[in-house]
N, C-alpha and C. Protein backbone atom coordinates (compact mmCIF):
# COMPACT_ATOMS: atom_id res chain seq x y z
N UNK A 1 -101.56 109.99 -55.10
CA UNK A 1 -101.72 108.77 -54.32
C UNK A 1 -100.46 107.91 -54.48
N UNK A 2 -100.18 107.21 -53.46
CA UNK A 2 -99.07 106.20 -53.74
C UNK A 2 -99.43 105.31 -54.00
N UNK A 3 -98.48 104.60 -55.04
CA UNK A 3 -98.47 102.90 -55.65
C UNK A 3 -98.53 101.98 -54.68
N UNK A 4 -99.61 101.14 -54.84
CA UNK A 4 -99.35 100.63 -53.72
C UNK A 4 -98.62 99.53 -53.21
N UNK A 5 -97.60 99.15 -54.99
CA UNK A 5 -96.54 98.50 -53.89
C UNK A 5 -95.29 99.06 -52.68
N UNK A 6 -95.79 100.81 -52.54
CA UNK A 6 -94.80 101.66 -52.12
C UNK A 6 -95.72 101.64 -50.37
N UNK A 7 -96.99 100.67 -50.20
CA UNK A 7 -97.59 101.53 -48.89
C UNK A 7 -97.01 99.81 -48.26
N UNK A 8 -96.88 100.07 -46.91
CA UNK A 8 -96.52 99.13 -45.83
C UNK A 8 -97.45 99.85 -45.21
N UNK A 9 -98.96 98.68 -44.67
CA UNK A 9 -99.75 98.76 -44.39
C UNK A 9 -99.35 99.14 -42.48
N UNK A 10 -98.55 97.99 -42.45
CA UNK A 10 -98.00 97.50 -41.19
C UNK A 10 -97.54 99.16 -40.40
N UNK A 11 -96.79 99.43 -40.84
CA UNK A 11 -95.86 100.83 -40.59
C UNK A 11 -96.83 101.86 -40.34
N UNK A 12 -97.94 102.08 -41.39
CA UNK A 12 -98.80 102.96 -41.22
C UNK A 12 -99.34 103.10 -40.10
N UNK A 13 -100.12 101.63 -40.05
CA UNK A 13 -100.65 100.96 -38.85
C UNK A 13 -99.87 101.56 -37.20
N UNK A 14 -98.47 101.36 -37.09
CA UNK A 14 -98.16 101.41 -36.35
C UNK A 14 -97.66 102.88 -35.93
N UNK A 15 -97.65 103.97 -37.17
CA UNK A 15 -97.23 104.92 -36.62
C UNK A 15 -99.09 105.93 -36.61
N UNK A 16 -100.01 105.37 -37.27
CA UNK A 16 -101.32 106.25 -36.31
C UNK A 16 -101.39 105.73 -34.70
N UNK A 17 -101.27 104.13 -34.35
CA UNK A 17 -101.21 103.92 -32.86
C UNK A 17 -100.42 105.22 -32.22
N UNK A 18 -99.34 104.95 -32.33
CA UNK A 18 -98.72 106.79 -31.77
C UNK A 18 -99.00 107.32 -31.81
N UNK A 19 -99.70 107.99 -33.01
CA UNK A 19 -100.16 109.55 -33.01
C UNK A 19 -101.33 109.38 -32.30
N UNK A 20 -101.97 108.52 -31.83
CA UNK A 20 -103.53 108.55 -31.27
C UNK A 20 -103.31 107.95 -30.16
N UNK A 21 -101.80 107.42 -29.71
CA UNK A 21 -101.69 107.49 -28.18
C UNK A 21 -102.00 105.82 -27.41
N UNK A 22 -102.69 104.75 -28.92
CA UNK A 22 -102.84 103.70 -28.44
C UNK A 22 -102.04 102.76 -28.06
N UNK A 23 -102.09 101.99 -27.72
CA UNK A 23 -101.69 100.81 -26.83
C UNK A 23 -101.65 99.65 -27.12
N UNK A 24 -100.42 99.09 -27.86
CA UNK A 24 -100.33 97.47 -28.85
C UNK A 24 -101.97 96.79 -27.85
N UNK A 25 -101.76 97.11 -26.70
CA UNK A 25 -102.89 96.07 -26.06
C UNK A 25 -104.52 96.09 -25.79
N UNK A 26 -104.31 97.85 -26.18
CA UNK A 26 -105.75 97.88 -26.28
C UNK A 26 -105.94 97.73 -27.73
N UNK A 27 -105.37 98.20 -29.05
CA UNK A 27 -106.11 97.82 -30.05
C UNK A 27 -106.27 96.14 -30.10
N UNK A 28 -105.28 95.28 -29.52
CA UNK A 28 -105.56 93.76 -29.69
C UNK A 28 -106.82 93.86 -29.20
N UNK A 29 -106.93 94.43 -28.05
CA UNK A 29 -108.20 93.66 -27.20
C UNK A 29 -109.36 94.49 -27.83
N UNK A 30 -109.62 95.56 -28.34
CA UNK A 30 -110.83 95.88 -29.15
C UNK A 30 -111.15 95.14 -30.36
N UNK A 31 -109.99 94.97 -30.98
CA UNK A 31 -110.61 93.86 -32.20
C UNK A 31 -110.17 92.32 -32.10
N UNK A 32 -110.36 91.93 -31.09
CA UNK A 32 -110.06 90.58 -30.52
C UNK A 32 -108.83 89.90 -31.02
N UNK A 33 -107.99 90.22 -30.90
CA UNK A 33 -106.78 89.68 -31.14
C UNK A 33 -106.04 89.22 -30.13
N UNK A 34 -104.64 88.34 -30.28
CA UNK A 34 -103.16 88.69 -29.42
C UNK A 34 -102.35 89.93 -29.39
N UNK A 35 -102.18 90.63 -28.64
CA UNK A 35 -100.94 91.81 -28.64
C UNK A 35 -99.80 91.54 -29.72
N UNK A 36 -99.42 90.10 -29.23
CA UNK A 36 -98.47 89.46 -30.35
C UNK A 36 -98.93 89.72 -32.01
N UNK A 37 -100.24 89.56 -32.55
CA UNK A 37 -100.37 89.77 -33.73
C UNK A 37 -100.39 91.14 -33.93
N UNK A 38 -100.38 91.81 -33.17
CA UNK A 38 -100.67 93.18 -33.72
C UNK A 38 -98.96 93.55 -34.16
N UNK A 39 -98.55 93.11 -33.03
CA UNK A 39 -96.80 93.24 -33.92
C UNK A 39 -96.63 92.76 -34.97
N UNK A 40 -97.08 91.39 -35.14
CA UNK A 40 -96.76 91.05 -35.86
C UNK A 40 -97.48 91.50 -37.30
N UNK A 41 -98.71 92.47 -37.34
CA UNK A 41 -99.14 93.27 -38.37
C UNK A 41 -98.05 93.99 -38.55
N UNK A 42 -97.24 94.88 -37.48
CA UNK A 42 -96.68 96.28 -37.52
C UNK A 42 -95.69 95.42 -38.83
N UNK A 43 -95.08 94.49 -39.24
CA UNK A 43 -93.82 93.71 -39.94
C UNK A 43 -94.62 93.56 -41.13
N UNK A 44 -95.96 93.59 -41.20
CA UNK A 44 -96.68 93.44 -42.61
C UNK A 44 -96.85 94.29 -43.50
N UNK A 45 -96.41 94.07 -45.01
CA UNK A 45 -96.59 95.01 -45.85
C UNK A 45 -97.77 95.02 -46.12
N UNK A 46 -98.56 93.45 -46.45
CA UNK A 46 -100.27 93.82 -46.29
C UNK A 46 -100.93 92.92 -45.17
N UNK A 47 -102.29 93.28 -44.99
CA UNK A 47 -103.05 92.80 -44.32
C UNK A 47 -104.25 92.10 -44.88
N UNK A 48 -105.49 91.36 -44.32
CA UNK A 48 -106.59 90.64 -44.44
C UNK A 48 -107.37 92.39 -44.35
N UNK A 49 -108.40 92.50 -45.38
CA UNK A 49 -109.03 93.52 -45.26
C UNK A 49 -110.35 93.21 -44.83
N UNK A 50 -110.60 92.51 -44.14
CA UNK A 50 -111.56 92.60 -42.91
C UNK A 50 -110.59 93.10 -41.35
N UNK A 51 -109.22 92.41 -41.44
CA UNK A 51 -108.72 93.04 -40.39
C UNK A 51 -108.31 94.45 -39.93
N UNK A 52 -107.97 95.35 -41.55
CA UNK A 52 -107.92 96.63 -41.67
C UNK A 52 -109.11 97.26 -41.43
N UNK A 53 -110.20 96.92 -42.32
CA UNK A 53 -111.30 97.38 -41.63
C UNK A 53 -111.51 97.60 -40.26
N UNK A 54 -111.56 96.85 -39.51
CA UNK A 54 -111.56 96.72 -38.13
C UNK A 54 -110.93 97.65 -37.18
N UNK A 55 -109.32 97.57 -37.34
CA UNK A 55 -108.41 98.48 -37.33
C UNK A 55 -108.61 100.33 -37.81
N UNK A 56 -109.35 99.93 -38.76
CA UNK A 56 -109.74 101.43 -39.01
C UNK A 56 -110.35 101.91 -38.56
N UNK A 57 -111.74 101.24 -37.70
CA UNK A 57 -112.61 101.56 -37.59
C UNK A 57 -112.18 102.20 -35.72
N UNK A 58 -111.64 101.32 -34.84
CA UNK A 58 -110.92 101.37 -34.53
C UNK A 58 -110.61 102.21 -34.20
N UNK A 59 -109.37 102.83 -34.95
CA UNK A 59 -108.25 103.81 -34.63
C UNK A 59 -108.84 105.47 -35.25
N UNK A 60 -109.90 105.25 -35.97
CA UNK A 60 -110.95 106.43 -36.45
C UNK A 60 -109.92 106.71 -37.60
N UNK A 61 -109.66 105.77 -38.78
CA UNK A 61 -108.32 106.33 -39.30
C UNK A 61 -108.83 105.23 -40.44
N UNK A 62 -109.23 106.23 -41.86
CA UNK A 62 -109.21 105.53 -42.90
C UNK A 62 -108.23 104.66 -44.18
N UNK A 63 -107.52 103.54 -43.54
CA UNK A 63 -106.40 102.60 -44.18
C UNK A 63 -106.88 102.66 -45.28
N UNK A 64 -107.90 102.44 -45.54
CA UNK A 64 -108.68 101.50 -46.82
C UNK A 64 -108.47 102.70 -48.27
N UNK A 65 -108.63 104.22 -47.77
CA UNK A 65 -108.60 104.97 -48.71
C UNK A 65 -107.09 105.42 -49.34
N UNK A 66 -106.26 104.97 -47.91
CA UNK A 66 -104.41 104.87 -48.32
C UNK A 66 -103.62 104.35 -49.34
N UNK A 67 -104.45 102.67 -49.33
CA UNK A 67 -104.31 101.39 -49.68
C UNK A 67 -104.43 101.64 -50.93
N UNK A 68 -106.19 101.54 -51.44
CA UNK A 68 -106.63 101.68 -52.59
C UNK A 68 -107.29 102.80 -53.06
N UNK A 69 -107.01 104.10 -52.46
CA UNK A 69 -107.64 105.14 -52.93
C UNK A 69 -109.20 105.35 -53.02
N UNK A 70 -110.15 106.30 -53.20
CA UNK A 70 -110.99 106.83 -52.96
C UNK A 70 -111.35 105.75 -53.91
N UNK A 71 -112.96 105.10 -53.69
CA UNK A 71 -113.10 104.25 -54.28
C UNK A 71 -113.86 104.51 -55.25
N UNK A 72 -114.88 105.90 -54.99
CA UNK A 72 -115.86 106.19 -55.65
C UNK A 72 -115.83 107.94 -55.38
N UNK A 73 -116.03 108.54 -56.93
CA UNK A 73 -116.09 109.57 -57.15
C UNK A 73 -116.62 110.52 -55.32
N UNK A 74 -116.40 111.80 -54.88
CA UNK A 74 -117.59 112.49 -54.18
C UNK A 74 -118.55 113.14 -54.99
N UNK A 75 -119.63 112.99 -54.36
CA UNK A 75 -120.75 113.84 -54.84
C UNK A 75 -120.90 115.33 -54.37
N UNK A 76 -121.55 115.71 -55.34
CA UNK A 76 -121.79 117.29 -54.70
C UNK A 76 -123.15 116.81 -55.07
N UNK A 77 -123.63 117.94 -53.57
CA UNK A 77 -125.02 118.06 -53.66
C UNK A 77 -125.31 119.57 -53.56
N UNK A 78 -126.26 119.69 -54.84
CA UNK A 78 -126.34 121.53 -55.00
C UNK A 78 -127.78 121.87 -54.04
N UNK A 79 -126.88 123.17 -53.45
CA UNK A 79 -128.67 123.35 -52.80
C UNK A 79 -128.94 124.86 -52.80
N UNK A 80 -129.79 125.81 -53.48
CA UNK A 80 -130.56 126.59 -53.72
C UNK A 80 -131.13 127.47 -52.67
N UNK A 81 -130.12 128.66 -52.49
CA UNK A 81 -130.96 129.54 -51.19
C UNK A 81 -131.16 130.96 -51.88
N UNK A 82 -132.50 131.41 -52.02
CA UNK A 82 -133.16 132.12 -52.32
C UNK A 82 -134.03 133.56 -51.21
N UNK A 83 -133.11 134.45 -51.41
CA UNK A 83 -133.34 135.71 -50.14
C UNK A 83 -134.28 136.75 -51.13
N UNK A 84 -135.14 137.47 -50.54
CA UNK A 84 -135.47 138.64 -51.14
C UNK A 84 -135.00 139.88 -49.50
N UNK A 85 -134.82 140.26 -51.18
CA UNK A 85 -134.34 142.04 -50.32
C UNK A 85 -134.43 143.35 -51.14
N UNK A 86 -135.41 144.16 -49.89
CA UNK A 86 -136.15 145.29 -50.73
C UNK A 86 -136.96 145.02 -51.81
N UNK A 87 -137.30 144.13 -52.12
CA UNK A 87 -138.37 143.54 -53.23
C UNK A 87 -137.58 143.01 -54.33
N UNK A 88 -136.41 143.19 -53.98
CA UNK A 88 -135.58 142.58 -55.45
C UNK A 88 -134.80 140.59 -54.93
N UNK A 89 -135.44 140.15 -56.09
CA UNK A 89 -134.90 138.74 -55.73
C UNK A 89 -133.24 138.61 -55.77
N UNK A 90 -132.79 137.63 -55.00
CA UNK A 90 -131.78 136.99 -55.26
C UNK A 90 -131.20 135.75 -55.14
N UNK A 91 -130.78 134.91 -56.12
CA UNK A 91 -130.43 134.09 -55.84
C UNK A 91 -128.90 133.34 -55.86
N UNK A 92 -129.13 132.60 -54.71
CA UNK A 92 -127.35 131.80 -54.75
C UNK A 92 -127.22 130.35 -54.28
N UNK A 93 -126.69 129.63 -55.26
CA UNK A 93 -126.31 127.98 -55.20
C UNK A 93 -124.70 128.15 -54.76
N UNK A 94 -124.94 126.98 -53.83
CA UNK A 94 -124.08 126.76 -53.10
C UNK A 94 -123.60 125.28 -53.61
N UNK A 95 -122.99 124.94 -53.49
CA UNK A 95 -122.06 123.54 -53.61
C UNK A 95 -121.29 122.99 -52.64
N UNK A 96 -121.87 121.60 -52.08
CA UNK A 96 -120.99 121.33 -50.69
C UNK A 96 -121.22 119.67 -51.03
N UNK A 97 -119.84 118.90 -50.90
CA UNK A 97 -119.30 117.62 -50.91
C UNK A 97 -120.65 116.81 -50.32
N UNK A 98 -121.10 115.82 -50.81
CA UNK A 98 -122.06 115.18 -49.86
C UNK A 98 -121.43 114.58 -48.89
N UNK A 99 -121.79 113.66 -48.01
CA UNK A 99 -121.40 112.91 -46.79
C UNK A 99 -121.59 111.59 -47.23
């Protein structure tokens, strides 16, 4: 993970708009802003994290886990599938990340 006096929120910000093709004017106008502030995010090393939120939510693009890293362990959730074949049991646990 990077330190995060090494992340420029702003920059990030501005280079997922590209990769996802948006439009200084439509993200203003989805999270109610000026066009003008959104530039003026792109110049910010940080942001208001209700505004990132927003932005993230947004752009389908998790800032928040960039910023400050995974906040909380993942869980695994074990789940138990049990086949018989030819009369002989078998069993196998599987392990998959929860959601």
């Amino acid at each position: 993970m990077q330190q995060l006096e090494d992340i420029h929120i702003g920059k990030l910000i501005k280079e997922q708009l590209k990769i996802k093709r948006y439009s200084t004017a439509k993200l203003a106008e989805k999270i109610g802003c000026q066009r003008q502030n959104i530039y003026d995010i792109f110049r910010r090393k940080s942001i208001d994290t209700d505004m990132l939120v927003k932005i993230s939510q947004e752009l389908d693009y998790d800032f928040l886990s960039i910023v400050y890293g995974p906040l909380m362990p993942r869980r695994t959730i074990k789940k138990t599938l049990v086949f018989e074949i030819e009369g002989d049991h078998c069993t196998i646990t599987c392990e998959t990340p929860a959601e």
